[in-house]
C-alpha atoms as a PDB file:
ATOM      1  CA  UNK A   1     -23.932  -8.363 -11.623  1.00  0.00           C
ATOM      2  CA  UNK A   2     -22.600 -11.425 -13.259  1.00  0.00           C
ATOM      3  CA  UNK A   3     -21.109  -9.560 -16.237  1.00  0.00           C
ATOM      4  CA  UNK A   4     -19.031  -7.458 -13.066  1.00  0.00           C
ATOM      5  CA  UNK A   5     -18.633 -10.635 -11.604  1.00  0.00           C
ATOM      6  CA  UNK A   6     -16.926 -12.491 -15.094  1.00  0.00           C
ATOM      7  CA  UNK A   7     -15.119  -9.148 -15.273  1.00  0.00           C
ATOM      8  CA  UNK A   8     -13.665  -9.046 -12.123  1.00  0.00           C
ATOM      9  CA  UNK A   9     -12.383 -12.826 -11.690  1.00  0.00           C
ATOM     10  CA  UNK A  10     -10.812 -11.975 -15.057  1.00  0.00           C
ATOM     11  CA  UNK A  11      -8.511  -9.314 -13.850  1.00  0.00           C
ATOM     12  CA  UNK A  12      -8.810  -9.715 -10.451  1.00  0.00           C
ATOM     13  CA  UNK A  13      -4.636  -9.339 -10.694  1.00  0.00           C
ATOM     14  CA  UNK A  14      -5.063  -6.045 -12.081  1.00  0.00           C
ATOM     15  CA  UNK A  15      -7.390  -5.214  -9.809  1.00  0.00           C
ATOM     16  CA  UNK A  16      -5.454  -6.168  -6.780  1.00  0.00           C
ATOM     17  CA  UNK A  17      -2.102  -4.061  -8.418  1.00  0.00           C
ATOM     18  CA  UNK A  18      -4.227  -0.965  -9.090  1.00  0.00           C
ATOM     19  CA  UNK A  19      -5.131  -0.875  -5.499  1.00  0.00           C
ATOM     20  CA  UNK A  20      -2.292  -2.003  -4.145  1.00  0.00           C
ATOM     21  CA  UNK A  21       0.079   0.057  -1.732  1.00  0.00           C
ATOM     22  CA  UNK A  22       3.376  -1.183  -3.279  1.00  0.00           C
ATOM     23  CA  UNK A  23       4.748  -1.885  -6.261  1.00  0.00           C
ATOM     24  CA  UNK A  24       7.114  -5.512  -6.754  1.00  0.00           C
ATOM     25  CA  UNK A  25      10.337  -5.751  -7.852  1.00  0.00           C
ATOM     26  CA  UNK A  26      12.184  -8.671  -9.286  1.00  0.00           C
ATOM     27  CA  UNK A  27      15.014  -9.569 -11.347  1.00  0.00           C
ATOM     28  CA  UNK A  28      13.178 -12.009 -14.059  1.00  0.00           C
ATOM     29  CA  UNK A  29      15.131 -15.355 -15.168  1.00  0.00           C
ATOM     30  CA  UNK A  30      14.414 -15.499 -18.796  1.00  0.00           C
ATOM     31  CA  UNK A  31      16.147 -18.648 -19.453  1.00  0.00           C
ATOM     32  CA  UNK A  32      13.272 -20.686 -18.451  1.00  0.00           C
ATOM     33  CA  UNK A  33      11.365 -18.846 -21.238  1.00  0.00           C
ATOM     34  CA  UNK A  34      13.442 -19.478 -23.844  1.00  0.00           C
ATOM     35  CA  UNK A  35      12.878 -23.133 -23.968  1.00  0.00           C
ATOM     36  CA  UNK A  36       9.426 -23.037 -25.030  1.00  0.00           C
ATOM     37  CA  UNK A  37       6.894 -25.519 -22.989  1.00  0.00           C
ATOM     38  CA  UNK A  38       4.309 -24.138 -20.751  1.00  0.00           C
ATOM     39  CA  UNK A  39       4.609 -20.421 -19.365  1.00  0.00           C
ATOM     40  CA  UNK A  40       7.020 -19.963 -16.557  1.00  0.00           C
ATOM     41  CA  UNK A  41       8.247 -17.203 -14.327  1.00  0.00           C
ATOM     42  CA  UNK A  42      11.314 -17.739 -12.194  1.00  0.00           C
ATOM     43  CA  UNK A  43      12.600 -14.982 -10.308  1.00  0.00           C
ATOM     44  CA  UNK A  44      16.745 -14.155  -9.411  1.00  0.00           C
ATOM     45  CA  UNK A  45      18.002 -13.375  -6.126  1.00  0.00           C
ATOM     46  CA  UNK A  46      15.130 -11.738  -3.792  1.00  0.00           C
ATOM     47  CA  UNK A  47      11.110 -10.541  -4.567  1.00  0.00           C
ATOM     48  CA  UNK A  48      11.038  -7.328  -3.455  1.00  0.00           C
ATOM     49  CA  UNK A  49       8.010  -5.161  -2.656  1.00  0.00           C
ATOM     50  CA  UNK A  50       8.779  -1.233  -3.029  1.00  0.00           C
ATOM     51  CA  UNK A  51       7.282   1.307  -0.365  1.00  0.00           C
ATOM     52  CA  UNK A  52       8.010   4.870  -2.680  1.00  0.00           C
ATOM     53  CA  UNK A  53       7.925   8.363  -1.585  1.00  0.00           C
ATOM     54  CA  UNK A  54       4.712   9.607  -0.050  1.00  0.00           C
ATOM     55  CA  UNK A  55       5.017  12.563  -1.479  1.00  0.00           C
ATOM     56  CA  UNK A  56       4.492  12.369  -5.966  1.00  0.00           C
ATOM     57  CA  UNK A  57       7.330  13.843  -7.575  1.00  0.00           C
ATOM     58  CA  UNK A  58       6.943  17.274  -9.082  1.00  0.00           C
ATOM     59  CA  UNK A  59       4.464  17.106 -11.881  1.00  0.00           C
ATOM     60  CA  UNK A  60       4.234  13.251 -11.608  1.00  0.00           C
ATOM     61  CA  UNK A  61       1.169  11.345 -11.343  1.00  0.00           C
ATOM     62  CA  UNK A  62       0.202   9.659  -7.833  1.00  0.00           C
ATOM     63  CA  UNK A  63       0.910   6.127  -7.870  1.00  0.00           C
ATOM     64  CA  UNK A  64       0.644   3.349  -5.044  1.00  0.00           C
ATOM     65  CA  UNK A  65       0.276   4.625  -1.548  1.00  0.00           C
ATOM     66  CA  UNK A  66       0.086   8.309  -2.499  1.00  0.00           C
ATOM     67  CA  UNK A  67      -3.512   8.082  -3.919  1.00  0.00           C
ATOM     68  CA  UNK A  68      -4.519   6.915  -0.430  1.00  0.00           C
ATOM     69  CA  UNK A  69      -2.816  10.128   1.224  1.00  0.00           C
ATOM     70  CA  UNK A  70      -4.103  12.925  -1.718  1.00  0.00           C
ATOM     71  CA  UNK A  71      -6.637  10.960  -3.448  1.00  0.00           C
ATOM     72  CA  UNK A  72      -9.887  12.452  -3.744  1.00  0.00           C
ATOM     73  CA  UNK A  73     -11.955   8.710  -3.236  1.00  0.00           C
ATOM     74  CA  UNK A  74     -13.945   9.701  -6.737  1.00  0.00           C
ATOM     75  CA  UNK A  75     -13.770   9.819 -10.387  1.00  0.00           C
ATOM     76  CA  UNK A  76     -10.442  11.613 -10.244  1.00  0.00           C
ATOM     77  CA  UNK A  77      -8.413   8.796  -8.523  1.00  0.00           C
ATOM     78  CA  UNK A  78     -10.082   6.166 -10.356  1.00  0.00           C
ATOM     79  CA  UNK A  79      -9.298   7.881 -13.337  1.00  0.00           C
ATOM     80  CA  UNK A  80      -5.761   7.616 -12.386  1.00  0.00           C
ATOM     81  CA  UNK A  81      -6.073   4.138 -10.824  1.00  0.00           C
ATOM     82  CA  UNK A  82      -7.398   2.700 -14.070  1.00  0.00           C
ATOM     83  CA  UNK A  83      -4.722   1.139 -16.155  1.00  0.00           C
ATOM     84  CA  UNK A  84      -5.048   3.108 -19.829  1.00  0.00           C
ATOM     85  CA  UNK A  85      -4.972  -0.826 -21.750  1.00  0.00           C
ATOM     86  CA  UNK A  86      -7.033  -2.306 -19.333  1.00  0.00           C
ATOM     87  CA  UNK A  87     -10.631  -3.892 -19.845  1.00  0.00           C
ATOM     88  CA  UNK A  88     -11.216  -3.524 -16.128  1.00  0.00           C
ATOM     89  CA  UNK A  89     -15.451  -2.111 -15.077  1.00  0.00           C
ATOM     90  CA  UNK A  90     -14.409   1.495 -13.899  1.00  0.00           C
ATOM     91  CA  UNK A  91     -17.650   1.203 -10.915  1.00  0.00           C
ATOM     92  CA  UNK A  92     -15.679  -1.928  -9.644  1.00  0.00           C
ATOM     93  CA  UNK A  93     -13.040  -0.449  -9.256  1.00  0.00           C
ATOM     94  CA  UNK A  94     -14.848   2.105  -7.660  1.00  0.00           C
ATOM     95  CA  UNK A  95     -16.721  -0.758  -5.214  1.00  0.00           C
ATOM     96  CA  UNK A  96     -13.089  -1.947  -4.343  1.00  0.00           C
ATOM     97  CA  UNK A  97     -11.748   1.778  -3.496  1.00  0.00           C
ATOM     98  CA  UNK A  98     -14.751   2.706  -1.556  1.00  0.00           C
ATOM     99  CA  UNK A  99     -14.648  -0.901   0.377  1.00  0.00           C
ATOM    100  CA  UNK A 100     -10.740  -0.309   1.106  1.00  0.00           C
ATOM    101  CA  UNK A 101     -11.183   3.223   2.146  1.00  0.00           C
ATOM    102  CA  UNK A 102     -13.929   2.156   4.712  1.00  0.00           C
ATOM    103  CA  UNK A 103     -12.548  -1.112   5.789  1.00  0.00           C
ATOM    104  CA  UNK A 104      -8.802  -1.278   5.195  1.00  0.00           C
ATOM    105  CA  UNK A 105      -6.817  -0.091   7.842  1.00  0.00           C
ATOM    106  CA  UNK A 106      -4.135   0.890   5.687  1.00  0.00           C
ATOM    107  CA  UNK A 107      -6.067   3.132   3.239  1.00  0.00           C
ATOM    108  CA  UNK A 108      -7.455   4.858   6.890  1.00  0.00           C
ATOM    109  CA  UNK A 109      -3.600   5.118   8.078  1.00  0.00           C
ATOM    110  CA  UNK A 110      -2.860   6.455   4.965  1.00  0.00           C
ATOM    111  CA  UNK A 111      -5.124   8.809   4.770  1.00  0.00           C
ATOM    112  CA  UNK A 112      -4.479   9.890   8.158  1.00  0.00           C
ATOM    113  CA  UNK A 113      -1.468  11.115   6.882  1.00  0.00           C
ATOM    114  CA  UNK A 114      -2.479  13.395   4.632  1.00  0.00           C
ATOM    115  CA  UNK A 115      -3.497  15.298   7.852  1.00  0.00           C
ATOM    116  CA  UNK A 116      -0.093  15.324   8.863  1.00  0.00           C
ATOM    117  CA  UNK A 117       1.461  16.107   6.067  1.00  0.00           C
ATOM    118  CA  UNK A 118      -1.161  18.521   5.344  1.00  0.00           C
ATOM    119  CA  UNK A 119      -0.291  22.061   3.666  1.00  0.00           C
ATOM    120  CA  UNK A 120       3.071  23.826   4.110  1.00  0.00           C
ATOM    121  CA  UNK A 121       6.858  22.527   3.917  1.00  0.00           C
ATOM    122  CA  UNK A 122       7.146  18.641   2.525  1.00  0.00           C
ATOM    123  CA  UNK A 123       8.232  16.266   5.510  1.00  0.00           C
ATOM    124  CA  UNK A 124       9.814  13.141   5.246  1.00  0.00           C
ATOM    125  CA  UNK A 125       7.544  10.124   6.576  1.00  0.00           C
ATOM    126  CA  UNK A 126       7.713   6.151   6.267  1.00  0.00           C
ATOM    127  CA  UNK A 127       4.621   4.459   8.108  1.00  0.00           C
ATOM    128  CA  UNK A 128       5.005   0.750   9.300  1.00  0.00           C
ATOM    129  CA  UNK A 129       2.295  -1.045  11.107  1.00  0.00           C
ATOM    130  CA  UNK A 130       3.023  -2.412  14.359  1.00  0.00           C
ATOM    131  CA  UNK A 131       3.186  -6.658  14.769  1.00  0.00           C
ATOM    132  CA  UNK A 132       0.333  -8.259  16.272  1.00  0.00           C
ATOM    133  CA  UNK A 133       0.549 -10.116  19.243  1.00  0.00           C
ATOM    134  CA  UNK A 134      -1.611 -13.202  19.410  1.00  0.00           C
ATOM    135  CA  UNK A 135      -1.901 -14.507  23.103  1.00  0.00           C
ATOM    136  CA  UNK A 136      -5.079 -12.976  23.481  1.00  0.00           C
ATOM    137  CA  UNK A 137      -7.615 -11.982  20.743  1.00  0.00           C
ATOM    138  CA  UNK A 138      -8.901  -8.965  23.694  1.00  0.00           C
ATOM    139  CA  UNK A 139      -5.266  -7.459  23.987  1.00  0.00           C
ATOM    140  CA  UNK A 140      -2.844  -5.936  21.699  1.00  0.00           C
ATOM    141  CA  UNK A 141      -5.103  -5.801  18.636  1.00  0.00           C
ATOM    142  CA  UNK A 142      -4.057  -3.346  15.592  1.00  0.00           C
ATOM    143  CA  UNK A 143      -4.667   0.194  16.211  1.00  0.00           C
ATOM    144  CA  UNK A 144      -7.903   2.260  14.375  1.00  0.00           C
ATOM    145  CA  UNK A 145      -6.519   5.407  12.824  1.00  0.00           C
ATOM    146  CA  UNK A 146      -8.163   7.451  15.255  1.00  0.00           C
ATOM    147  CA  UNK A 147      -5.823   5.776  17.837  1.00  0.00           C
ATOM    148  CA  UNK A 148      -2.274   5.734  15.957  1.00  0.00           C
ATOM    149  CA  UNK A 149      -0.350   6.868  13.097  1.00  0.00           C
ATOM    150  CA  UNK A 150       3.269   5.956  12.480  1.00  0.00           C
ATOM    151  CA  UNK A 151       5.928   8.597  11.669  1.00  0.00           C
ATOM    152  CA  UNK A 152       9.476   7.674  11.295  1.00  0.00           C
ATOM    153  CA  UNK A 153      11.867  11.157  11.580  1.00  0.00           C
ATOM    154  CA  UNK A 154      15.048  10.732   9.516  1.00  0.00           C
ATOM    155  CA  UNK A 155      16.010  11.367   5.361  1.00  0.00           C
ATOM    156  CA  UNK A 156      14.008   8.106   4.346  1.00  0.00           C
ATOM    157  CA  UNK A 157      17.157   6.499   3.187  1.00  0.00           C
ATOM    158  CA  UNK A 158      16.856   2.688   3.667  1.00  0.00           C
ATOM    159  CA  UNK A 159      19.943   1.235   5.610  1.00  0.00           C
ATOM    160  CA  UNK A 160      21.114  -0.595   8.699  1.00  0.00           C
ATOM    161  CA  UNK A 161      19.721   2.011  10.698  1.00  0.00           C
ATOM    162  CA  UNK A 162      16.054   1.515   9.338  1.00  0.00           C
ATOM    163  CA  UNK A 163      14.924  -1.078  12.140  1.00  0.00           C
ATOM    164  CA  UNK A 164      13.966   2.205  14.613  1.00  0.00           C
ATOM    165  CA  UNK A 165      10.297   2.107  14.303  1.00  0.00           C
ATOM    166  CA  UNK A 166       8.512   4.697  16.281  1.00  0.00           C
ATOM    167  CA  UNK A 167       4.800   5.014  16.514  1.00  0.00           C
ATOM    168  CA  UNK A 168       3.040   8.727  17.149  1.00  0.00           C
ATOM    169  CA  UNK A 169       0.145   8.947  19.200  1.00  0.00           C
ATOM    170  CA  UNK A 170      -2.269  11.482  18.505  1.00  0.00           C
ATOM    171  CA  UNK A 171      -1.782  12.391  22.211  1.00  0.00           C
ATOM    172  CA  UNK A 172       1.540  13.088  20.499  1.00  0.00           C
ATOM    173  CA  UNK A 173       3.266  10.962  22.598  1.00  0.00           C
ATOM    174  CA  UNK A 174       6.071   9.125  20.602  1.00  0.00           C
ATOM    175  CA  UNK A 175       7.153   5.095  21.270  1.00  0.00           C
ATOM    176  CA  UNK A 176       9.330   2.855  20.208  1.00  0.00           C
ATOM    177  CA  UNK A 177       8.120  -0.778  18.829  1.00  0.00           C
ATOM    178  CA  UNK A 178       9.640  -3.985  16.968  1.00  0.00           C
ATOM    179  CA  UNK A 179      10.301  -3.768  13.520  1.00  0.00           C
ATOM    180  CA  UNK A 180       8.368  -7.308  12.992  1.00  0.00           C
ATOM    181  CA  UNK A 181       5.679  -7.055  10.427  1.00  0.00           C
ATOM    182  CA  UNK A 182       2.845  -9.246   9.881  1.00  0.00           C
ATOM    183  CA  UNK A 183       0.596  -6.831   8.207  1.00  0.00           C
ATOM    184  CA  UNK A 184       3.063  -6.848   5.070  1.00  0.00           C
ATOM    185  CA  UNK A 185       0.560  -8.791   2.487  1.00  0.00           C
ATOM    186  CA  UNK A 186      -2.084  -6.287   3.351  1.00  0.00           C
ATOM    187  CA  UNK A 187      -0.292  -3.505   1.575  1.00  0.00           C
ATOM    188  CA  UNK A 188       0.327  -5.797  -1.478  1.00  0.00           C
ATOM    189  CA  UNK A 189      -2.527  -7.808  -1.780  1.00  0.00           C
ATOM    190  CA  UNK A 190      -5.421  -5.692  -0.576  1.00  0.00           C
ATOM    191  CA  UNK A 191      -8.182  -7.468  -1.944  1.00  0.00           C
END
């Protein structure tokens, strides 16, 4: 246990990225390196945090958020979650999966998907999670999967017209809600 623990707080970065449901994008300043001194990292312009297709490219490895949707929750998808250079314990990494595919409700939405998607022609989907309303911890409280999966109709080109956020029942009814996020760091930072 403490060898997993050592192991764990020493790539717990790795970790977190392996599992995460986006990837981050940045422009790097590199002047700031050039000077020598202590390590720094200063981004240009905007952090960005990338959503891909749900769907792998032909003959492409899942990545991100499409091992949650076809990921088989064993040694396959660890397999392919483990970074080939990395010194991270494969049955962590298997604790942390199993935990986010029980607890997270991301990995659940996620997989919920999979359902929709399910065999036949590809579809194009975007999921979003719906904002959270504080005023009263008994009301408005995030959706289980069993209650709500989000599908967004449309090419999945991001533009001025990719505030319409519509969440599907499983009743099947469809509604509209607020683009406001607070569930965003989830999908990064799982862990």
């Amino acid at each position: 246990l403490m060898l997993v623990s050592k192991n764990f707080r020493r790539n717990i970065r790795t970790f977190n990225n392996t599992v995460s449901f986006t990837s981050t994008a940045a422009k790097q300043d590199k002047t700031v390196v050039e000077n020598g001194g202590a390590w720094s990292y200063r981004i240009k312009g905007s952090l960005t945090h990338l959503i891909g297709s749900l769907l792998p490219l032909p003959g492409a490895s899942k990545t991100f958020a499409q091992m949650f949707i076809f990921g088989d929750q064993a040694e396959e998808e660890l397999a392919l979650r483990k970074p080939s250079n990395s010194s991270m314990n494969i049955q962590t990494l298997g604790t942390i999966q199993a935990f986010l595919y029980h607890n997270n409700p991301f990995a659940k939405l996620y997989k919920a998907a999979e359902a929709i998607l399910g065999p036949g022609p590809v579809k194009t989907i975007k999921i979003k999670s719906l904002q959270r309303n504080g005023r009263n911890s008994n009301r408005y409280n995030y959706p289980t999967c069993s209650q709500v999966a989000a599908i967004l109709p449309g090419d999945g080109m991001v533009g001025s017209k990719d505030r319409d956020i519509i969440v599907h029942w499983q009743s099947g009814e469809l509604r509209r809600i607020s683009e406001l996020n607070t569930n965003y760091f989830s999908l990064r930072y799982p862990i």
